[in-house]
PDB file of N, CA and C in Angstrom:
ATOM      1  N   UNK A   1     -13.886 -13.339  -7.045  1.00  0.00           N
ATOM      2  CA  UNK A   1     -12.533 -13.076  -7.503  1.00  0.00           C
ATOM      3  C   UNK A   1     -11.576 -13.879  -6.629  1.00  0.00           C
ATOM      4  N   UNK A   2     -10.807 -14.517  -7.389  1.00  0.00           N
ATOM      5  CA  UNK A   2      -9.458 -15.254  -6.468  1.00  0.00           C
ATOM      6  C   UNK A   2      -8.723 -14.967  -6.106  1.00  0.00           C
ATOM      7  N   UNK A   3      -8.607 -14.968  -4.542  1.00  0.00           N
ATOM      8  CA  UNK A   3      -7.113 -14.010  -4.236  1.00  0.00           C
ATOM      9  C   UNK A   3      -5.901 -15.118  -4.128  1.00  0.00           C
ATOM     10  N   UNK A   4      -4.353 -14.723  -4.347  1.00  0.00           N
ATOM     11  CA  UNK A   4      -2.942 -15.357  -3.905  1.00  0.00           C
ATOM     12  C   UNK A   4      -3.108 -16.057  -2.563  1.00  0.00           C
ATOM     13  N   UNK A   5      -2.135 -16.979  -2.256  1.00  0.00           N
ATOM     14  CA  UNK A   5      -2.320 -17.132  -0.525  1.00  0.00           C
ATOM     15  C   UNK A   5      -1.961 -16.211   0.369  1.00  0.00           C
ATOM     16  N   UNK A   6      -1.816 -14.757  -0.258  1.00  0.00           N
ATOM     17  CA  UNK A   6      -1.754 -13.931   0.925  1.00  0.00           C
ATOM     18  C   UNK A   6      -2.850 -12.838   0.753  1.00  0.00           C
ATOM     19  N   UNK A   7      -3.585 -13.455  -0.111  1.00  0.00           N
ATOM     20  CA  UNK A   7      -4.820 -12.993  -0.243  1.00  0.00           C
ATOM     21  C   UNK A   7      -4.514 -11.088  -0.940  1.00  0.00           C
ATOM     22  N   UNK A   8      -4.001 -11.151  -1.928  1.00  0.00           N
ATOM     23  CA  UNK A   8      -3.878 -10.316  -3.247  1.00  0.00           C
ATOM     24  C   UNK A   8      -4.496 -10.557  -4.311  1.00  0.00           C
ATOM     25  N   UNK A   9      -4.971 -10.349  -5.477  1.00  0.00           N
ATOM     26  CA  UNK A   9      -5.072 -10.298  -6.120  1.00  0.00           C
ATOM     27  C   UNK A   9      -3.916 -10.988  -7.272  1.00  0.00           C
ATOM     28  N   UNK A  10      -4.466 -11.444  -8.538  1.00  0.00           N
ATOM     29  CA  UNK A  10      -3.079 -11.981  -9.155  1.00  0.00           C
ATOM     30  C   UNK A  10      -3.005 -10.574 -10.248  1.00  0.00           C
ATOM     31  N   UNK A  11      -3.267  -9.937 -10.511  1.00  0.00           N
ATOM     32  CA  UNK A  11      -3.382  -9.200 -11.747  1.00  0.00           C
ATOM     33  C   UNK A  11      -4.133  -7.685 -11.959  1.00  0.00           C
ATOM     34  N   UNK A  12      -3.050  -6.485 -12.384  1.00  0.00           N
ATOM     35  CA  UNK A  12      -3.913  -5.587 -12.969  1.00  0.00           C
ATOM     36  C   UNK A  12      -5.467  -5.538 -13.329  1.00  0.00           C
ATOM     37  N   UNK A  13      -5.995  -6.220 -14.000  1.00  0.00           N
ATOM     38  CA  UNK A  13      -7.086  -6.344 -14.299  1.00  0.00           C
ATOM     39  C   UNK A  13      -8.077  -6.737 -13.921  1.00  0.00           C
ATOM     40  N   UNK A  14      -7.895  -7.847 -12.658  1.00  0.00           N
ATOM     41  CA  UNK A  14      -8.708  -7.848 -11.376  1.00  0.00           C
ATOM     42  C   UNK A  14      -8.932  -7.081 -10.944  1.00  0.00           C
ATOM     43  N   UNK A  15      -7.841  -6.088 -10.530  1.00  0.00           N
ATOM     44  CA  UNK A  15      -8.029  -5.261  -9.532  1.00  0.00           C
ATOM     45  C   UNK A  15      -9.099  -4.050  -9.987  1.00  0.00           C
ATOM     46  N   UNK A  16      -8.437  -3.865 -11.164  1.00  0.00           N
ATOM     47  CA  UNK A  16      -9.246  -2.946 -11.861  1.00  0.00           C
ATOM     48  C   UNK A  16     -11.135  -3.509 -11.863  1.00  0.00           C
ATOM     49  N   UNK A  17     -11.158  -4.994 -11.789  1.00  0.00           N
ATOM     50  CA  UNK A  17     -12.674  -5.349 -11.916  1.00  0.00           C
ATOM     51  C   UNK A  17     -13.394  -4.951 -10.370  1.00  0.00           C
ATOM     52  N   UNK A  18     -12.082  -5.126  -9.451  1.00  0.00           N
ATOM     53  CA  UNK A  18     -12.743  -5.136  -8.148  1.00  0.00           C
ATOM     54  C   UNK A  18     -12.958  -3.490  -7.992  1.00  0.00           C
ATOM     55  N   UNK A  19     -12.264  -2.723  -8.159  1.00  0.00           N
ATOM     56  CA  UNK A  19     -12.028  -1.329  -7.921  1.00  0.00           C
ATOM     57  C   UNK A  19     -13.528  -0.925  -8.450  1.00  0.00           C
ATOM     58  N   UNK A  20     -13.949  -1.450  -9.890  1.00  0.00           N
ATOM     59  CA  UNK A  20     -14.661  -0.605 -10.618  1.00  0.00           C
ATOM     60  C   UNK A  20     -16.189  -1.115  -9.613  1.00  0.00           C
ATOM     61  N   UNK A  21     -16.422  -2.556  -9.435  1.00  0.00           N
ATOM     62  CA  UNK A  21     -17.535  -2.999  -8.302  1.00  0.00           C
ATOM     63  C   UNK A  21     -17.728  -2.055  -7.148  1.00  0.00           C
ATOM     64  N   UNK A  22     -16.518  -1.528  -6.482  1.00  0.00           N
ATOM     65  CA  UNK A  22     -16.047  -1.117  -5.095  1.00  0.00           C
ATOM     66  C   UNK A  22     -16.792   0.020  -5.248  1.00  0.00           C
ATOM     67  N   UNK A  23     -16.718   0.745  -6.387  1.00  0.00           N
ATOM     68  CA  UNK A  23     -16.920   2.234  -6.786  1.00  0.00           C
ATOM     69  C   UNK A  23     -18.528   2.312  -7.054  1.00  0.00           C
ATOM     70  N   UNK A  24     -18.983   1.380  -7.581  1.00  0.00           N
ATOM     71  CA  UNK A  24     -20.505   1.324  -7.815  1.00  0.00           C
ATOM     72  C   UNK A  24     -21.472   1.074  -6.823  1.00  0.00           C
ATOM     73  N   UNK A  25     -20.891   0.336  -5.448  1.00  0.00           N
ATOM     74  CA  UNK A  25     -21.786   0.160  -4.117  1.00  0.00           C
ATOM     75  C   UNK A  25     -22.154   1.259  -3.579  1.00  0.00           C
ATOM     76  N   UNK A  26     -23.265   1.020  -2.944  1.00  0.00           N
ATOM     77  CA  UNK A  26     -24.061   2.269  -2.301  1.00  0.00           C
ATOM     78  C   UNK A  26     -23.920   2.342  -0.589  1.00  0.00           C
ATOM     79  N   UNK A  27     -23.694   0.692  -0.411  1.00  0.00           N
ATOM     80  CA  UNK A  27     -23.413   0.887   0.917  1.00  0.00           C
ATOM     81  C   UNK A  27     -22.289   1.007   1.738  1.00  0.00           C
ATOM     82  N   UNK A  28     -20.920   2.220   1.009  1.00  0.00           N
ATOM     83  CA  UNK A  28     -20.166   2.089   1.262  1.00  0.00           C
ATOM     84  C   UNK A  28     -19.491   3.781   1.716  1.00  0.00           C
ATOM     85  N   UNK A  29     -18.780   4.326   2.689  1.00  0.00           N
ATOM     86  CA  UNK A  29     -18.471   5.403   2.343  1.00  0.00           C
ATOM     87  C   UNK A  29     -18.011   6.285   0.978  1.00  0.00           C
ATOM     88  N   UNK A  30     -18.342   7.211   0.902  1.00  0.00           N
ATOM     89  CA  UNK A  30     -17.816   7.776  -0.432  1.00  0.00           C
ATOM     90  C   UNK A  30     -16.348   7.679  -0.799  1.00  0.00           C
ATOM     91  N   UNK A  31     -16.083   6.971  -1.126  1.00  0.00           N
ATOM     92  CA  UNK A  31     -14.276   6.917  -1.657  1.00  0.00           C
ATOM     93  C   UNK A  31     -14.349   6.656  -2.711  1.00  0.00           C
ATOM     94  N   UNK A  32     -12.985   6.962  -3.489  1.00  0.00           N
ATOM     95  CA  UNK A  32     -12.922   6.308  -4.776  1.00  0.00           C
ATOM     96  C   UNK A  32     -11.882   5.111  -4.849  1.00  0.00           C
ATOM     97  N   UNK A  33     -12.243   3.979  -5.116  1.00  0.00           N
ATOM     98  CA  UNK A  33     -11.229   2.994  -5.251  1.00  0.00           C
ATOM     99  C   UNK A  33     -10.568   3.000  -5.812  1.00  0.00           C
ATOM    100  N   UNK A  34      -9.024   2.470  -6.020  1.00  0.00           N
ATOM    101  CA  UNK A  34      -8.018   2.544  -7.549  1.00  0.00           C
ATOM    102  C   UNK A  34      -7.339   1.133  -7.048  1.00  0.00           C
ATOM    103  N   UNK A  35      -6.994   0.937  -8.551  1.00  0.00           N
ATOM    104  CA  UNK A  35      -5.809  -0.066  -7.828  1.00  0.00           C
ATOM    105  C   UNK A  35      -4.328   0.097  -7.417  1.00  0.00           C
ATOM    106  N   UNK A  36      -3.647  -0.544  -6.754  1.00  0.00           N
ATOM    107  CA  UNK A  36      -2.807  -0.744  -6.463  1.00  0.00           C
ATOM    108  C   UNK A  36      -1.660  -2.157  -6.605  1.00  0.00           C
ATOM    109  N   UNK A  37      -0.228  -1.854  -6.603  1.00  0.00           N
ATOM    110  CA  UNK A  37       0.947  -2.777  -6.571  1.00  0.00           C
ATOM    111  C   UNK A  37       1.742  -2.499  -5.923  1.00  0.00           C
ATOM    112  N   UNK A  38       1.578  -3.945  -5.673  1.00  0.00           N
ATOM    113  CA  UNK A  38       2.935  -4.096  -4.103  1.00  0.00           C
ATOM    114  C   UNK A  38       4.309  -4.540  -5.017  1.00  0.00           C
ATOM    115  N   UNK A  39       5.582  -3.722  -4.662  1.00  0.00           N
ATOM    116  CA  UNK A  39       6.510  -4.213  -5.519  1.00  0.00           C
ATOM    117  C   UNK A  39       7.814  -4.516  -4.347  1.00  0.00           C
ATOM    118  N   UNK A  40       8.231  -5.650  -4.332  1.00  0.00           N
ATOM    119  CA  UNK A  40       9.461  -5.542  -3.531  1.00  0.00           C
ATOM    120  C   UNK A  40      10.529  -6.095  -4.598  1.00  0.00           C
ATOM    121  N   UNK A  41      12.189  -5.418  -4.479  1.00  0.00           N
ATOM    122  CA  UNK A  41      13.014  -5.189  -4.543  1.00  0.00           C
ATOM    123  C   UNK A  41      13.965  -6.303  -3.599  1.00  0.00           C
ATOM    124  N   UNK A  42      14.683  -7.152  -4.898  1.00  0.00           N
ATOM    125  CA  UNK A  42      15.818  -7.787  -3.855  1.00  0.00           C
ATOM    126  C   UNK A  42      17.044  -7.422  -3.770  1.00  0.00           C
ATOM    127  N   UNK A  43      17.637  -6.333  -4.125  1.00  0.00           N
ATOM    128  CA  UNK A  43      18.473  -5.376  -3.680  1.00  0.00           C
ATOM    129  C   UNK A  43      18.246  -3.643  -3.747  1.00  0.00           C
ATOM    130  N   UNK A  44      19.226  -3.152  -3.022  1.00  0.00           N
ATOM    131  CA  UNK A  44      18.521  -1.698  -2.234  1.00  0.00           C
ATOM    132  C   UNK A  44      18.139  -0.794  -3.264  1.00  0.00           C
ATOM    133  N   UNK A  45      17.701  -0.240  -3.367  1.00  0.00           N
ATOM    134  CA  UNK A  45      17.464   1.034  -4.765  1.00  0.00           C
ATOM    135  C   UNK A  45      18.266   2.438  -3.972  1.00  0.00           C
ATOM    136  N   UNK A  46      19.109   3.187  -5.007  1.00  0.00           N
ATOM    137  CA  UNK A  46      20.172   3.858  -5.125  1.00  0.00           C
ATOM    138  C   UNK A  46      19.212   5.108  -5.219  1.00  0.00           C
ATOM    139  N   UNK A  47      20.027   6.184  -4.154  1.00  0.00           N
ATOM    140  CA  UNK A  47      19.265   7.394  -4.353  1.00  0.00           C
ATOM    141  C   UNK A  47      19.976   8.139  -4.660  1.00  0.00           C
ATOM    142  N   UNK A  48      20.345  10.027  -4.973  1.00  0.00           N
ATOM    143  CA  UNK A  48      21.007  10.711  -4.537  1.00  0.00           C
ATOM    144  C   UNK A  48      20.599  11.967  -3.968  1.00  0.00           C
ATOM    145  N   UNK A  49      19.252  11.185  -3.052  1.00  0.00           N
ATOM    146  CA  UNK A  49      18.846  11.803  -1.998  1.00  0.00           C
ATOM    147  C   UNK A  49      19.624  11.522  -0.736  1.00  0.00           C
ATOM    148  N   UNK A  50      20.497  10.593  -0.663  1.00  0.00           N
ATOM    149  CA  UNK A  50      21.157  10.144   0.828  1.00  0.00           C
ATOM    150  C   UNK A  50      21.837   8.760   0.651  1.00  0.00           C
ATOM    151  N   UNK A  51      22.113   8.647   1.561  1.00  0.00           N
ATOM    152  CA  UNK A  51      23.491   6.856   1.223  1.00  0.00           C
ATOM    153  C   UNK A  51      22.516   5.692   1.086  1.00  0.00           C
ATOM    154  N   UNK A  52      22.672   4.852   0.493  1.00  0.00           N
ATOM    155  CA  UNK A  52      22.084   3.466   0.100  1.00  0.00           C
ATOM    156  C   UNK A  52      22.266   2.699   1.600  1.00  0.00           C
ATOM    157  N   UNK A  53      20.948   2.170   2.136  1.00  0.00           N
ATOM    158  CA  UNK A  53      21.042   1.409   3.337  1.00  0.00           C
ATOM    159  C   UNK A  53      20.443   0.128   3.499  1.00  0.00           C
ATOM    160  N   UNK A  54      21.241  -1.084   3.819  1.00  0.00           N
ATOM    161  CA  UNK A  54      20.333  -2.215   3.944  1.00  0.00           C
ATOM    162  C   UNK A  54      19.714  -2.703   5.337  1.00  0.00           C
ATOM    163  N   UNK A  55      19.831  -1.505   6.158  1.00  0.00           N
ATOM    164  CA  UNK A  55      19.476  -1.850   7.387  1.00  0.00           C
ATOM    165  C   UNK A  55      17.716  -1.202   7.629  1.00  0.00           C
ATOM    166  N   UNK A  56      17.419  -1.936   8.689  1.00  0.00           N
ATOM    167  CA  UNK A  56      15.840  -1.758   8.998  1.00  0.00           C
ATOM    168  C   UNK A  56      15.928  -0.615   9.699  1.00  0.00           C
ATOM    169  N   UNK A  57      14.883   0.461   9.214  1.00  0.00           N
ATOM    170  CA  UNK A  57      15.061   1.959   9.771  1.00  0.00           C
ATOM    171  C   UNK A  57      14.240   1.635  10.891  1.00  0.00           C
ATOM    172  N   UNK A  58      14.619   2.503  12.203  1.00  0.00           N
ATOM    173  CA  UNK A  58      14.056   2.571  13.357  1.00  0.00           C
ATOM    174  C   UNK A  58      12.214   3.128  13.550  1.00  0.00           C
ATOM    175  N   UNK A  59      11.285   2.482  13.929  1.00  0.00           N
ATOM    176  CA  UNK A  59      10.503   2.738  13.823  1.00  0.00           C
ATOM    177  C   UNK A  59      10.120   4.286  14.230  1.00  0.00           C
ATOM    178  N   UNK A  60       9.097   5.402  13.476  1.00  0.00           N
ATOM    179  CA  UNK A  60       9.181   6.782  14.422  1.00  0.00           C
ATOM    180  C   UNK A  60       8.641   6.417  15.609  1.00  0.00           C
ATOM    181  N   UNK A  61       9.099   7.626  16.288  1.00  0.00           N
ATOM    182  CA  UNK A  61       8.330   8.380  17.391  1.00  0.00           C
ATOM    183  C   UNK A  61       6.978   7.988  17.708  1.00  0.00           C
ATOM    184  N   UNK A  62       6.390   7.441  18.633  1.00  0.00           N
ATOM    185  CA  UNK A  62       5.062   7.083  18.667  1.00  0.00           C
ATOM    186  C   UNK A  62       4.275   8.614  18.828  1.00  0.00           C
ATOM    187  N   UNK A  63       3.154   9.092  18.419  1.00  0.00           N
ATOM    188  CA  UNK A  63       2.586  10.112  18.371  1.00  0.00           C
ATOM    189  C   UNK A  63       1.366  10.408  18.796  1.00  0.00           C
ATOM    190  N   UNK A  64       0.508  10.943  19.901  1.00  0.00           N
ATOM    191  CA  UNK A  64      -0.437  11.321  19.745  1.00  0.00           C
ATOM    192  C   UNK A  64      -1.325  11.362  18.712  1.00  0.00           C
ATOM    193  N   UNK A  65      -3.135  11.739  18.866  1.00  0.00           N
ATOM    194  CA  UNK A  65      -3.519  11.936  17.843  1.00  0.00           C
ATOM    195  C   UNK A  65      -3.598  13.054  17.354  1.00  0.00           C
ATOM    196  N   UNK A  66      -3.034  14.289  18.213  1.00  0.00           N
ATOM    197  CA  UNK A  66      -3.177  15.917  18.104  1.00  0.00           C
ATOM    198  C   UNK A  66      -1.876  15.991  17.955  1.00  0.00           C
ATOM    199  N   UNK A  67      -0.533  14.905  17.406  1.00  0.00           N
ATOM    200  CA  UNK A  67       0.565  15.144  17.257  1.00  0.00           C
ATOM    201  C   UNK A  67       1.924  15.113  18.023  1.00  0.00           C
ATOM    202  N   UNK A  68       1.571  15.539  18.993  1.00  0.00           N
ATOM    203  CA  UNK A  68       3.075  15.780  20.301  1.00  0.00           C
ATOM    204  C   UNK A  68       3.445  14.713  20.493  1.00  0.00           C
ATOM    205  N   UNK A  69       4.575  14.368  21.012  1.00  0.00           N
ATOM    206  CA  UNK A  69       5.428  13.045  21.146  1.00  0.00           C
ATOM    207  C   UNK A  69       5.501  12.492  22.249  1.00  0.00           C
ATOM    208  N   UNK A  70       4.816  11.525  22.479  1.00  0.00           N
ATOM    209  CA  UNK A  70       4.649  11.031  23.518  1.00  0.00           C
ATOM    210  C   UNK A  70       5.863  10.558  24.323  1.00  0.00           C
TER     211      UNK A  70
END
């Protein structure tokens, strides 16, 4: 299968070919594959959950693996 130069997939239906391969291997943990899309947006999407922002949100809190904040 051919990936983009950032190494994606070009198409629904690839993905779907790779997903359905992914799902049939034996030597793989039990998961189920699906596909997925990456979608970016060249202006902000409007909520009226909270104010429209074009700024880069602050990364969180770095966290433990049992949670507490380091």
């Amino acid at each position: 299968m051919d990936t983009d130069e950032r190494g994606l997939l070009p198409d629904r239906q690839a993905a779907l070919q790779v997903a359905a391969w992914a799902n049939t291997r034996g030597d793989t943990k039990p998961v189920t594959w699906f596909p997925g899309a990456l979608i970016e947006w060249d202006i902000p999407v409007e909520s009226r959950l909270g104010p429209v922002t074009t700024e880069t949100p602050a990364p969180p809190a770095r966290q433990s693996w049992w949670g507490r904040i380091l």
